[in-house]
Protein backbone atom coordinates (compact mmCIF):
# COMPACT_ATOMS: atom_id res chain seq x y z
CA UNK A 1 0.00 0.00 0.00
CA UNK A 2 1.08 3.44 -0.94
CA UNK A 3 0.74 6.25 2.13
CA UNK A 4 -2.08 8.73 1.26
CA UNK A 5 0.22 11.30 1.83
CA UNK A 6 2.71 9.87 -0.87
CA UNK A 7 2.13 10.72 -4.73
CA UNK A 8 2.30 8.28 -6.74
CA UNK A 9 4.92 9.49 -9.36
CA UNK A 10 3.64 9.11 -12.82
CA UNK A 11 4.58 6.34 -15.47
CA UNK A 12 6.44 8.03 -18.48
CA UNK A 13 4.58 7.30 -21.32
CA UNK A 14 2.86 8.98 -24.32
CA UNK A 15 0.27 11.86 -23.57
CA UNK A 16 -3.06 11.91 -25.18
CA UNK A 17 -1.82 14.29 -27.78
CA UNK A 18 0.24 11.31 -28.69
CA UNK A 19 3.80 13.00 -28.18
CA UNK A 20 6.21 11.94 -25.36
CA UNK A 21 6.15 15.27 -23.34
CA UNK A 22 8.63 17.04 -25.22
CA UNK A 23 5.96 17.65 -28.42
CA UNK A 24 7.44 14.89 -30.61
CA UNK A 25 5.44 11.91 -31.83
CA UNK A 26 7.23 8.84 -31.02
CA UNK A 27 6.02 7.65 -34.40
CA UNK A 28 7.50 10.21 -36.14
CA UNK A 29 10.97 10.07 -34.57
CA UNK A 30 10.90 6.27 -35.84
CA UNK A 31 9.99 7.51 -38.98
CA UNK A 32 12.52 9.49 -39.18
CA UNK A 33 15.51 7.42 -38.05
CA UNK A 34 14.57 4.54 -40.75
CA UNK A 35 14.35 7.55 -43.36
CA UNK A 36 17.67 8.07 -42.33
CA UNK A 37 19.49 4.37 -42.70
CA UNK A 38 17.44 4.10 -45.78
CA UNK A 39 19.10 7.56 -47.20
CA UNK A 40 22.54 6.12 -46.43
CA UNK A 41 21.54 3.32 -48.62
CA UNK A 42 21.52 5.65 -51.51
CA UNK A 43 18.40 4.36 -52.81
CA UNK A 44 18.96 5.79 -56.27
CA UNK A 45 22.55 4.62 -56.84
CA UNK A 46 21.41 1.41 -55.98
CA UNK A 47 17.96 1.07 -58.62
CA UNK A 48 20.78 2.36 -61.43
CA UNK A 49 22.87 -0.84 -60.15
CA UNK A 50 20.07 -3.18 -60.45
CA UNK A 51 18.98 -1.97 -63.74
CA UNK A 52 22.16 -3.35 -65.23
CA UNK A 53 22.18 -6.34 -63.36
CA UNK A 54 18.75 -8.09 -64.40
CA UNK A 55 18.79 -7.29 -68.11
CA UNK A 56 22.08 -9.52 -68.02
CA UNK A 57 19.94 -12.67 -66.26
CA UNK A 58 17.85 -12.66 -68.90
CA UNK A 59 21.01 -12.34 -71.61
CA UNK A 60 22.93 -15.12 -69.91
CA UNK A 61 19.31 -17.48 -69.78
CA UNK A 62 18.67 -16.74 -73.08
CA UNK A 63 14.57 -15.82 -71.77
CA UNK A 64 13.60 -15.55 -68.90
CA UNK A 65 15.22 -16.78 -65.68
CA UNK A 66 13.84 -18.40 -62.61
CA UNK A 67 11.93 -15.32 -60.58
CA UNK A 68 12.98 -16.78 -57.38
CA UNK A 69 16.50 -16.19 -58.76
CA UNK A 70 16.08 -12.93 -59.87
CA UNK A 71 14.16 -11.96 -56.48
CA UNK A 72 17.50 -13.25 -54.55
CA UNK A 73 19.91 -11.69 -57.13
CA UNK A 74 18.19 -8.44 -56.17
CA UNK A 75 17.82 -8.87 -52.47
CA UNK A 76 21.53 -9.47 -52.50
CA UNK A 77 22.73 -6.76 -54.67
CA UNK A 78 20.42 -4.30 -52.45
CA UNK A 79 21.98 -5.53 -49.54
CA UNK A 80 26.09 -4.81 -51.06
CA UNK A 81 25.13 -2.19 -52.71
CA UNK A 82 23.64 -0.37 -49.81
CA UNK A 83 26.46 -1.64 -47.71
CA UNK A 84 29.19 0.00 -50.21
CA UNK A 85 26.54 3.15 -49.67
CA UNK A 86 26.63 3.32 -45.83
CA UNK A 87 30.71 2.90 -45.78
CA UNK A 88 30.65 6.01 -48.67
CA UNK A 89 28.78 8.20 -46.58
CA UNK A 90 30.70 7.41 -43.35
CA UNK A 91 34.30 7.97 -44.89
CA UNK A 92 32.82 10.91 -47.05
CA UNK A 93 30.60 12.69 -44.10
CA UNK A 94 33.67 15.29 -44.13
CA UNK A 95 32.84 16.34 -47.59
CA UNK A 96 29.21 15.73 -47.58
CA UNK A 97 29.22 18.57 -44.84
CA UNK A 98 31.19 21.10 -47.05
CA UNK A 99 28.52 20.55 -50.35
CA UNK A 100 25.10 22.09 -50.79
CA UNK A 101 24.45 19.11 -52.53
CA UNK A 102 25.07 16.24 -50.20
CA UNK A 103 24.94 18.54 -46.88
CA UNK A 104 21.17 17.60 -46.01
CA UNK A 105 22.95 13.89 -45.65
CA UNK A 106 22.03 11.87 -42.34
CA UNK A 107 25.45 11.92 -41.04
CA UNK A 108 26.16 15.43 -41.81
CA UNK A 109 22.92 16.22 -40.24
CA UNK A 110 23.72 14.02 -37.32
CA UNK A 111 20.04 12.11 -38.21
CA UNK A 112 22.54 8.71 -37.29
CA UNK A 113 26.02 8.30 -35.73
CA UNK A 114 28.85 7.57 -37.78
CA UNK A 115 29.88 4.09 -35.68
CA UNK A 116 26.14 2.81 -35.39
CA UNK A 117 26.47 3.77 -39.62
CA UNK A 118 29.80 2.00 -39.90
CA UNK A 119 27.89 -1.02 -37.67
CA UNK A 120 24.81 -1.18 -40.34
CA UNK A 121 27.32 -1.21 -43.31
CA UNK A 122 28.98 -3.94 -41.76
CA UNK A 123 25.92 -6.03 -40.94
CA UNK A 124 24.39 -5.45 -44.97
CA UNK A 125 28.29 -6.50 -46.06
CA UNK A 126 27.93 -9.62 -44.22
CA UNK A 127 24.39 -9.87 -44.63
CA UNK A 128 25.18 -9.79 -48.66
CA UNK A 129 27.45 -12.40 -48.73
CA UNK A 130 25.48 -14.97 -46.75
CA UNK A 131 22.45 -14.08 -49.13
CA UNK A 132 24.23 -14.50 -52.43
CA UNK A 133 26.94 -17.69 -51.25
CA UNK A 134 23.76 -19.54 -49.70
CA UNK A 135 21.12 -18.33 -52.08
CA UNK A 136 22.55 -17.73 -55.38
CA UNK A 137 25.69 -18.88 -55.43
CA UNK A 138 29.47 -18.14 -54.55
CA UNK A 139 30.94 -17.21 -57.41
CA UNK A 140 28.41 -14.02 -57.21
CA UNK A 141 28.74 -13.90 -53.69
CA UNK A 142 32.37 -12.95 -53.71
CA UNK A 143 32.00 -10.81 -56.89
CA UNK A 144 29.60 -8.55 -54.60
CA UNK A 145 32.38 -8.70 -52.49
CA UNK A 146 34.70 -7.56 -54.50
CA UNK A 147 32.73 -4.76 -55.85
CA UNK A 148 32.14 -3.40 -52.54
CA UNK A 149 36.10 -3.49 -51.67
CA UNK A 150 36.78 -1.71 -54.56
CA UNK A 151 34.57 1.12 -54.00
CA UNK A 152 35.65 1.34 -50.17
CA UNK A 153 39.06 0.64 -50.24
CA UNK A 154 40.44 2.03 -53.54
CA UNK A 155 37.69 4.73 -54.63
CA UNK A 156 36.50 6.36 -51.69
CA UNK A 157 39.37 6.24 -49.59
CA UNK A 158 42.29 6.53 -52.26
CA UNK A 159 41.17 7.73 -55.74
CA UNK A 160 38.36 10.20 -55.09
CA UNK A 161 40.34 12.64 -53.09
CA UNK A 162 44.19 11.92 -54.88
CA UNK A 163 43.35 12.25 -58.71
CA UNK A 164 41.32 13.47 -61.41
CA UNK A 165 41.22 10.32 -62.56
CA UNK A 166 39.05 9.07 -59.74
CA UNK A 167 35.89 8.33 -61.27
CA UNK A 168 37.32 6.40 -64.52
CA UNK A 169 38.95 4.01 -62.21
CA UNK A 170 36.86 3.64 -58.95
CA UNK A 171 33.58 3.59 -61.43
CA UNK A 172 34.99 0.04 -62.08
CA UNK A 173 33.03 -1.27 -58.75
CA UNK A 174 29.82 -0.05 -60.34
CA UNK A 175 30.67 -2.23 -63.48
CA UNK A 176 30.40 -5.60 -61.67
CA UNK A 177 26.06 -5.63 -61.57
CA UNK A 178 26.57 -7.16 -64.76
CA UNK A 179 28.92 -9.83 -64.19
CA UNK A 180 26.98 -11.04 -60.63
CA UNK A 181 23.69 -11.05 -62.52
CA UNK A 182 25.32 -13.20 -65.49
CA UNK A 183 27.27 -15.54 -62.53
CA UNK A 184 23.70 -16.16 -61.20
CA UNK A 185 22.27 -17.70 -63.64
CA UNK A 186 25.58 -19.38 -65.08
CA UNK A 187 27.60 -19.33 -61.87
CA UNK A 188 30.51 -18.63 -64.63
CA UNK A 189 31.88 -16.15 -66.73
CA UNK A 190 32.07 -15.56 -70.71
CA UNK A 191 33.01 -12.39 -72.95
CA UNK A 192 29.67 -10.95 -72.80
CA UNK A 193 29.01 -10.04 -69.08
CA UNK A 194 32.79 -8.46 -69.98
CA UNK A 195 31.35 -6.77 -72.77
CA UNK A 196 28.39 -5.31 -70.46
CA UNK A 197 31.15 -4.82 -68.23
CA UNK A 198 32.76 -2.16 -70.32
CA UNK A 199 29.26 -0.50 -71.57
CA UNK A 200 29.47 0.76 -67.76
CA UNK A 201 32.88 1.26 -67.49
CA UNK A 202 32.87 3.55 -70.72
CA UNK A 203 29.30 5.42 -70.10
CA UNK A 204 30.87 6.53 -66.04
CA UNK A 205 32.80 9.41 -66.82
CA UNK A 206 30.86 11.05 -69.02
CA UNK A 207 27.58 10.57 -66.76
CA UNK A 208 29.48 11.58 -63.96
CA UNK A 209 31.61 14.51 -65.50
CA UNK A 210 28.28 16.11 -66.80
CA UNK A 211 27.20 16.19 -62.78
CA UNK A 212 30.44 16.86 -61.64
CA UNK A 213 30.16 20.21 -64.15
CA UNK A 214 26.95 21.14 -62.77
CA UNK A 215 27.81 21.13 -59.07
CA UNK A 216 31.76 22.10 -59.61
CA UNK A 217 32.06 24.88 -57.22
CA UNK A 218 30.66 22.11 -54.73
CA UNK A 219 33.51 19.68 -55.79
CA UNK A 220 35.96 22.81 -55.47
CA UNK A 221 34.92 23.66 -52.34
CA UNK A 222 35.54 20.09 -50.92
CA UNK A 223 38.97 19.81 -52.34
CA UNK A 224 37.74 16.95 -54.19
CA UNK A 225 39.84 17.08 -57.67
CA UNK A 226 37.06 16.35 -60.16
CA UNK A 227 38.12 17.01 -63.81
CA UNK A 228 35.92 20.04 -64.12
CA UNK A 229 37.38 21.59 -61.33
CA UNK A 230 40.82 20.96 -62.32
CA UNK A 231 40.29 21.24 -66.07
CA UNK A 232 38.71 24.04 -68.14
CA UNK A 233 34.88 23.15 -69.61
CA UNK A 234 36.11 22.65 -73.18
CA UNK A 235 38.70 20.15 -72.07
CA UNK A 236 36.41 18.12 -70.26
CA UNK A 237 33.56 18.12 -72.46
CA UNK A 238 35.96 16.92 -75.00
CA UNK A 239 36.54 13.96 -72.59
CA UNK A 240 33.11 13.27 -72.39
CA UNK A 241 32.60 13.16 -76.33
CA UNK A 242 35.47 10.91 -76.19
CA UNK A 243 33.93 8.25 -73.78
CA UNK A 244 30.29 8.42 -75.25
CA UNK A 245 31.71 7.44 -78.29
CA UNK A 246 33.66 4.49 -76.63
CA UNK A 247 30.53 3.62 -74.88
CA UNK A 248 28.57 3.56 -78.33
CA UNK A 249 31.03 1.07 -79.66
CA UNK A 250 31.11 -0.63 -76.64
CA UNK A 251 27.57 -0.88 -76.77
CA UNK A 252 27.31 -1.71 -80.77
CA UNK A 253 30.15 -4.89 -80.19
CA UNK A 254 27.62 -6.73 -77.47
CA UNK A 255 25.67 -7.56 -80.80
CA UNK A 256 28.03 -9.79 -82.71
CA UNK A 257 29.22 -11.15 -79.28
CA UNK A 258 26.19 -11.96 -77.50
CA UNK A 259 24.55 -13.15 -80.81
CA UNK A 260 21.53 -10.88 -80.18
CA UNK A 261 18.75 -9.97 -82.68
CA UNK A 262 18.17 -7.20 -84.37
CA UNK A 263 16.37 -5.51 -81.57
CA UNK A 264 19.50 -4.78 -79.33
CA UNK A 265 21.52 -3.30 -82.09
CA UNK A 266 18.74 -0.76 -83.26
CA UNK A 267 18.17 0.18 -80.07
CA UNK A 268 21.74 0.65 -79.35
CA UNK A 269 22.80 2.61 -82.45
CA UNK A 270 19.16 5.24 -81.91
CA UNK A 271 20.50 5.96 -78.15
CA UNK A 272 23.77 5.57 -78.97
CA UNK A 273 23.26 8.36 -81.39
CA UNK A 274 21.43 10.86 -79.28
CA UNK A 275 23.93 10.32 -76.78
CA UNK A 276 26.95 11.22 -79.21
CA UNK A 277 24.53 14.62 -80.31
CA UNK A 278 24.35 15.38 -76.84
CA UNK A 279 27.93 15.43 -75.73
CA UNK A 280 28.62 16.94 -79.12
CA UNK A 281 26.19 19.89 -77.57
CA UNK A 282 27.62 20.14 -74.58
CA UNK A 283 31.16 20.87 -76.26
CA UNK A 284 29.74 23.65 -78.39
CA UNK A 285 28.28 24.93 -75.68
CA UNK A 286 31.71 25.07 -73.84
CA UNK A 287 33.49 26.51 -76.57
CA UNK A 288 30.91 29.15 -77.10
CA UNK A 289 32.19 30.13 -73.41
CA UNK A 290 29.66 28.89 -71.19
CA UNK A 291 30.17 27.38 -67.94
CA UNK A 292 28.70 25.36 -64.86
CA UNK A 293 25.06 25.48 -65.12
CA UNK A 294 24.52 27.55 -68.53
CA UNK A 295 26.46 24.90 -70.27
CA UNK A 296 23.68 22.68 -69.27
CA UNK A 297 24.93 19.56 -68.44
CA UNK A 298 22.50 17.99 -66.40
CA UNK A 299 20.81 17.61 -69.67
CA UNK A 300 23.52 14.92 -70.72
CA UNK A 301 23.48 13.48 -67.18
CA UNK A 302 19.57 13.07 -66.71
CA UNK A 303 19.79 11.73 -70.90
CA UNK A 304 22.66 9.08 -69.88
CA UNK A 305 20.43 7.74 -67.36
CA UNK A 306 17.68 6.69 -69.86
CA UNK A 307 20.56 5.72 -72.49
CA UNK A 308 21.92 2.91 -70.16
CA UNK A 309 18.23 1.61 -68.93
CA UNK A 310 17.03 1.93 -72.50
CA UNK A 311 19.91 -0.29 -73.82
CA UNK A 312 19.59 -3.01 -70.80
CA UNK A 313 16.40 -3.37 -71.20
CA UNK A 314 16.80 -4.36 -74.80
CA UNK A 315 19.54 -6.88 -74.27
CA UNK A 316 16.79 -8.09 -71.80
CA UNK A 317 14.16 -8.16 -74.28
CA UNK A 318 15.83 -9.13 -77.13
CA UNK A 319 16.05 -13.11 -76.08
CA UNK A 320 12.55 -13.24 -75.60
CA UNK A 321 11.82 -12.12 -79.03
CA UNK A 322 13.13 -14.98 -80.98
C-alpha cells in the first residue's frame, strides 16, 4: 500500500496528444531514423545498379530466368550495394558537410552516428554475402564482395580525393552488376558479361563529368579534384565526347558477341546516337564560353540515365523475341 500522503509518481509514457512530453510523436521520430538508414543506402545509386544487373539474367538465360533467382539476385545486390553506400557516406561525411548538394545527408545532419552507420554497413556487407553464397551462389557472392572493396578501399578512400582520374577508375566497382547477374544464372563467366562490363565502365565518366560540371564549385569547395574543377569546360567536355563514343562502340560490339537480334543493335545505335549529339552539344556549348550550369549539363546526365536503362532493357528483351 502506498501512504495517502505519498504521490504516486507518474509512469512516463505517451500523452493523449500522442507526443512523449517534449511535443514529438514517437512515431515520427521512428519515422525518421529509418528515413535516415534508408538515405545512407543511396536508394537511387542502388535502382541504377540493379537496372544493369537483371537485363544480363535474362542475356545469360537466353529468356527468362527463374523469378525466385532474380528476387535473390536483387535482395543481394540491395543488400552490397547499400552496404558500399553506408561505408561512402561514413568515410565521405567530411565532404558531404562542405557541399550544398550532399549537406542535407544523415550523417552530416547528425540524423545517425557515424559508428552505429559504420555497424549497419557492416551487418548489410555480411548480410550480402550470406544471401548470395547460400542463395545464389558463390561465385556471385564474392563478386559482390569484390565490388564493394573496390569502391571502399580504392575509390572512396584513395582515388576520389588523390586524382582526377578518380571516377574512370573507382567507377569500375559499379561495373560488376553485370557480371553477378550473369554468374547467377551461369555461376561462370564468358566475354559478354565483360562486354556489359565495359558499356558501364565507358558510359561513367561522361555521366558523372556532366554532374560533376553542374555542381563544380561544390567539388571545389571540398577539395575533391574532379576534372571540371581541375580542367577548363572545353577540355572536359571533349573527354566526355570521347567516352560516349567508346561507350557507343562498346555498346554496338555486345551484338556480334552476344549473338543478339536485331532488336539490341537498333536500339543501341538510336540511343547511342542521341547520346553522341548530346555530348557533341555540350562541347559547343563550352566553346561558345559557357560554364557550370549555362552549359547545361544535367541535360547529358539526366539523358545518360535513360541511355543505359534503354539499352539493358533491350539486351533483356531481345532473347525473348526470338
Amino acid at each position: 500500500m502506498t501512504s495517502p500522503h505519498v504521490t504516486t509518481p507518474a509512469v512516463a509514457g505517451p500523452r493523449e496528444d500522442g507526443t512523449d512530453g517534449k511535443g514529438v510523436d514517437p512515431r515520427s521520430r521512428l519515422r525518421d531514423v529509418v528515413s535516415a538508414y534508408i538515405a545512407l543506402t543511396k536508394p537511387r545509386i542502388i535502382e541504377l545498379l540493379l537496372v544493369t544487373t537483371v537485363p544480363a539474367m535474362f542475356l545469360a538465360a537466353g529468356g527468362v530466368p527463374r523469378l525466385m533467382l532474380v528476387l535473390y539476385t536483387l535482395v543481394g545486390g540491395i543488400f552490397a550495394a547499400g552496404s558500399a553506400n553506408v561505408f561512402n557516406c561514413v568515410l565521405d561525411r567530411d565532404i558531404d558537410e562542405r557541399m550544398r548538394r550532399t549537406r542535407r545527408r544523415p550523417l552530416p545532419r547528425h540524423a545517425v552516428s557515424w559508428r552505429t552507420a559504420m555497424i549497419f554497413g557492416a551487418v548489410l556487407g555480411v548480410l550480402s554475402l550470406l544471401w548470395f553464397g547460400f542463395l545464389v551462389n558463390w561465385l556471385s557472392a564474392f563478386l559482390a564482395l569484390g565490388a564493394n572493396a573496390f569502391y571502399v578501399l580504392i575509390y572512396t578512400m584513395i582515388l576520389k580525393r588523390h586524382t582526377s582520374q578518380n571516377i574512370v577508375w573507382g567507377g569500375i566497382a559499379g561495373c560488376f552488376p553485370p557480371l553477378i547477374g550473369w554468374t547467377s544464372v551461369t555461376d561462370s563467366l564468358s566475354w559478354a558479361p565483360f562486354v556489359l562490363f565495359l558499356i558501364v565502365f565507358f558510359w561513367t565518366p561522361p555521366h558523372t563529368w556532366a554532374l560533376a560540371m553542374r555542381y563544380r564549385e561544390d567539388y571545389a569547395a571540398a577539395d575533391v579534384p574532379m576534372l571540371p574543377v581541375i580542367k577548363p569546360p572545353v577540355f572536359v567536355a571533349n573527354r566526355i565526347l570521347v567516352y560516349s563514343v567508346l561507350t557507343v562502340a562498346t555498346s554496338l560490339a555486345l551484338w556480334p558477341i552476344a549473338h543478339t537480334g536485331w532488336l539490341y543493335p537498333i536500339v543501341a545505335a538510336v540511343c547511342g546516337g542521341a547520346l553522341i549529339v548530346e555530348s557533341v552539344q555540350l562541347l559547343r556549348r563550352a566553346r561558345a564560353g559557357l560554364n557550370d550550369a549555362l552549359m547545361k549539363p544535367m541535360r547529358l546526365f539526366h539523358w545518360s540515365n535513360s541511355y543505359l536503362a534503354l539499352i539493358f532493357v533491350a539486351a533483356a528483351v531481345d532473347p525473348l523475341l526470338h
